[in-house]
Every structure is written in structure tokens, then in C-alpha cells.
Protein backbone atom coordinates (compact mmCIF):
# COMPACT_ATOMS: atom_id res chain seq x y z
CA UNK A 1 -226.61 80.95 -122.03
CA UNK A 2 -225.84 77.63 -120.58
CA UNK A 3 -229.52 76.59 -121.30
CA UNK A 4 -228.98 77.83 -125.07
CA UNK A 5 -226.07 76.00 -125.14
CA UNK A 6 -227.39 72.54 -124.02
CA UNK A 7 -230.91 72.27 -126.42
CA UNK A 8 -229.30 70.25 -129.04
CA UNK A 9 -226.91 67.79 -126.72
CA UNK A 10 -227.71 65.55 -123.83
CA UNK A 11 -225.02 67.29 -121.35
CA UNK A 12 -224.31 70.52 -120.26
CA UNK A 13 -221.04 71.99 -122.03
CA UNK A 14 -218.30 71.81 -120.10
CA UNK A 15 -217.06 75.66 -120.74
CA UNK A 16 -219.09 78.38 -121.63
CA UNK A 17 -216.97 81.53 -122.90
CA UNK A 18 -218.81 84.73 -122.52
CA UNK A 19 -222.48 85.77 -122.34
CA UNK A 20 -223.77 85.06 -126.24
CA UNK A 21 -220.14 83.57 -127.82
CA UNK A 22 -219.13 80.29 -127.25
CA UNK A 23 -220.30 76.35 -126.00
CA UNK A 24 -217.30 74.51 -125.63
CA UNK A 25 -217.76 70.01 -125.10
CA UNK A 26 -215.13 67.86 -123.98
CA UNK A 27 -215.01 65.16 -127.01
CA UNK A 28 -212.42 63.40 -125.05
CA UNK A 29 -210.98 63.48 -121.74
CA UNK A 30 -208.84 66.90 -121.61
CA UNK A 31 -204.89 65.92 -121.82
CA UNK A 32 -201.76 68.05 -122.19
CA UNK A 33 -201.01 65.74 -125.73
CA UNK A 34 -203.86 66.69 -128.38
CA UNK A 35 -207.41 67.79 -127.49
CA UNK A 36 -210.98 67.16 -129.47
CA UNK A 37 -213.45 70.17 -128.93
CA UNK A 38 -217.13 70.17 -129.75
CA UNK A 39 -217.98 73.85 -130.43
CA UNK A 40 -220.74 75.84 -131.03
CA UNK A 41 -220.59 79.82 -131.86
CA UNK A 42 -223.23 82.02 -130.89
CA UNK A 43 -221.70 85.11 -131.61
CA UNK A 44 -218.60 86.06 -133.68
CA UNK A 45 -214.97 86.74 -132.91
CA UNK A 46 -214.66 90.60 -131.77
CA UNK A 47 -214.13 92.57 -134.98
CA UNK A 48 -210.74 94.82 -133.24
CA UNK A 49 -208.22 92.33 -133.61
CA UNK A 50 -207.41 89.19 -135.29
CA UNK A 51 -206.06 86.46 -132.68
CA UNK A 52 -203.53 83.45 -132.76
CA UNK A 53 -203.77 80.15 -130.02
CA UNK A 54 -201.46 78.30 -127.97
CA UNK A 55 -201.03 75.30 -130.18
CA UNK A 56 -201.84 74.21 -133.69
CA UNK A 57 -205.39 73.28 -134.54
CA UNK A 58 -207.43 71.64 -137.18
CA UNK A 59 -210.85 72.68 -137.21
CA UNK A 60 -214.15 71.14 -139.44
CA UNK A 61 -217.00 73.15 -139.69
CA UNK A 62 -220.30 71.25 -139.12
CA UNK A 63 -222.99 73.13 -138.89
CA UNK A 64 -223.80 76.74 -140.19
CA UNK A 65 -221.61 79.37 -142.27
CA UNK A 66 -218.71 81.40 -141.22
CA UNK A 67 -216.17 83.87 -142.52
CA UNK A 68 -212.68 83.55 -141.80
CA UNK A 69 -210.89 86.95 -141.46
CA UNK A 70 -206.64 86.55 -141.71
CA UNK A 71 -203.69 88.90 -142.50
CA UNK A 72 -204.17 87.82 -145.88
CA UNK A 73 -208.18 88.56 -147.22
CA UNK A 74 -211.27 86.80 -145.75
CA UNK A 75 -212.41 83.48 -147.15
CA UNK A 76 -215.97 81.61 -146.10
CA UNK A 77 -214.99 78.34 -144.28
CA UNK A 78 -215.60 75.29 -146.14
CA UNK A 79 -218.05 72.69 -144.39
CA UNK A 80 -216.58 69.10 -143.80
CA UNK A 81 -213.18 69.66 -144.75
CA UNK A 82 -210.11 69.67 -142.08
CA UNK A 83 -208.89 73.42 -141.51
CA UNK A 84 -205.39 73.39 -140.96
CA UNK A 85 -203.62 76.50 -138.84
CA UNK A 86 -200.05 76.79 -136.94
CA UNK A 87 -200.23 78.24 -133.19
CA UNK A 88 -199.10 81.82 -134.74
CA UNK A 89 -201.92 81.97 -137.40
CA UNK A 90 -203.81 85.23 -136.64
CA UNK A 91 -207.75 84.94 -137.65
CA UNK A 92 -211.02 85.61 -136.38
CA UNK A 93 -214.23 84.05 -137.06
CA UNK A 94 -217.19 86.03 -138.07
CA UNK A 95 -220.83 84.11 -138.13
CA UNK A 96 -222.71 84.56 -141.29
CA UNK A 97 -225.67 81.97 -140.67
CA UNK A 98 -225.56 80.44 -137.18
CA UNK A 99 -224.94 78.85 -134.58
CA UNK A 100 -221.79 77.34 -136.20
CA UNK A 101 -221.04 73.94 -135.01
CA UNK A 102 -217.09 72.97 -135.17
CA UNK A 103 -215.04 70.12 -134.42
CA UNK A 104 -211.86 71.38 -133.06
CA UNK A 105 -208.74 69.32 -132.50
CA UNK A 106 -205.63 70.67 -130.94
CA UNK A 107 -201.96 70.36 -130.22
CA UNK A 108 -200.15 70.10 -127.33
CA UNK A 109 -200.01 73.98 -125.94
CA UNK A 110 -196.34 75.62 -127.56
CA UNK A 111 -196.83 79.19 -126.06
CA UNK A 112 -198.95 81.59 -125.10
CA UNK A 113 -201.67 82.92 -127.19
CA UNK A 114 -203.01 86.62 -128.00
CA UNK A 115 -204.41 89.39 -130.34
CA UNK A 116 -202.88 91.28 -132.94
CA UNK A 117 -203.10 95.14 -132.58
CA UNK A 118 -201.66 98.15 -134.32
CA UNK A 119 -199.09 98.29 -132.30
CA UNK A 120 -198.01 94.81 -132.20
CA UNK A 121 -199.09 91.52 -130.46
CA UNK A 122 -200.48 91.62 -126.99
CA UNK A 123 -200.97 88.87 -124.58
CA UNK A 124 -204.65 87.84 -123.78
CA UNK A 125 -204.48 88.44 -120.14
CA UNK A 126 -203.74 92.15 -121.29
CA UNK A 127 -206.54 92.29 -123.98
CA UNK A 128 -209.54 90.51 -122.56
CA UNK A 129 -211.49 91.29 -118.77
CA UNK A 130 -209.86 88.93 -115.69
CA UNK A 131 -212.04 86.25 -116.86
CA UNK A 132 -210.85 86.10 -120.55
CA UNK A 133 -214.74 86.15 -121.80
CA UNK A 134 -215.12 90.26 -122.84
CA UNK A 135 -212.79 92.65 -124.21
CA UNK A 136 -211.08 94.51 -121.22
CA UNK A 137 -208.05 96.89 -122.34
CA UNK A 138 -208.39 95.89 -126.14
CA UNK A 139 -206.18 97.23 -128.38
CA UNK A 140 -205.87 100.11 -126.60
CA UNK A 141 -202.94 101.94 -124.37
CA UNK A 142 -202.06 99.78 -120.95
């Protein structure tokens, strides 16, 4: 994956989330303030849950096409123009023609971030493996 990753930049990425999902670059050094991402999908969000983050983010897409899936409907993501979304916005990101290439920028971190089940929200830690890059429990009973 990391190879994948690395054929269209000079450096390695400097996080690598799961085995065929996401390249993550350090566009500046990382800081507890605001933070600039370089992304690249290789796989979409899972399809069980929609998720929120830990702080507020403005995205751009770059490169490719993606759908954005929300409480509200599903829209395509526009290309070039700045993506607003509050730490409690609940999407996920499904690739229609990819890799997609963002440009994330984010907040300093205001709480803790998760996934949106039936049965209410559930903390990451609780949804994902130990690692955070596969789906461990899901939405399903602890």
C-alpha cells in the first residue's frame, strides 16, 4: 500500500490508514492549532455508518470524483471549491472515479470523534479494530 501510495509524490506519506483506504501527507508541520492534510482515497468510507471528526474541517477535492453521503441525501463533491463541515457533521465518502486527491485543513481537536449507528453514536475506539484502520465491533452489540 505504502508503495501505491508514494507513485505520484516524492516522499513516503506520513500515515497510511488501512490496507486499500487512505494516504495521508503532512502539508505542514502537525500542531495542536489548525492542520493541512494531503489525502488520497483508495477505497471508500465503510458503507454501515456515517461518521463525524474531532474538529471542524474544510476539505477541496483535487483529483477524482466522490459522493458525499449525510443525514440529509447524498450530493457528488464539487472539485476546487472549499467544503465546509462542523466537528459533529456525520458523512461518509464514497469513491466514484478514483483515487480522490483532497486537501484537508483542520481545527484545533474539540472532542472526540465517532460513527453514527442505529442505536446512537459510538466512540471510534468501540467501532473500529485496536488500530482504528478496519471495522472491529461496528455497529453492532458491545
Amino acid at each position: 500500500m505504502r508503495r501505491r501510495c508514494q507513485m505520484n509524490l516524492f516522499r513516503k506519506p506520513d500515515l497510511v490508514i488501512g490496507n486499500d483506504y487512505l494516504c495521508r501527507w503532512y502539508v505542514i508541520p502537525r500542531n495542536p492549532w489548525f492542520n493541512i492534510y494531503l489525502h488520497k482515497f483508495t477505497g471508500s468510507d465503510i458503507d454501515t455508518a456515517l461518521h463525524d471528526h474531532p474538529w471542524w474541517s474544510c476539505s477541496f477535492l483535487l483529483k477524482g470524483e466522490a459522493v458525499e453521503h449525510t443525514q440529509d441525501g447524498s450530493h457528488m463533491l464539487p472539485r476546487f471549491i472549499p467544503v465546509l463541515r462542523s466537528a459533529r457533521f456525520a458523512h461518509r465518502i464514497e469513491l466514484v472515479k478514483g483515487p480522490v486527491w483532497t486537501l484537508f485543513v483542520t481545527g484545533p481537536r474539540v472532542r472526540e470523534w465517532g460513527f453514527y449507528c442505529p442505536k446512537g453514536w459510538k466512540h471510534w475506539t468501540k467501532f473500529t479494530n485496536q488500530t482504528g484502520d478496519k471495522v472491529g465491533a461496528g455497529c453492532g452489540e458491545d
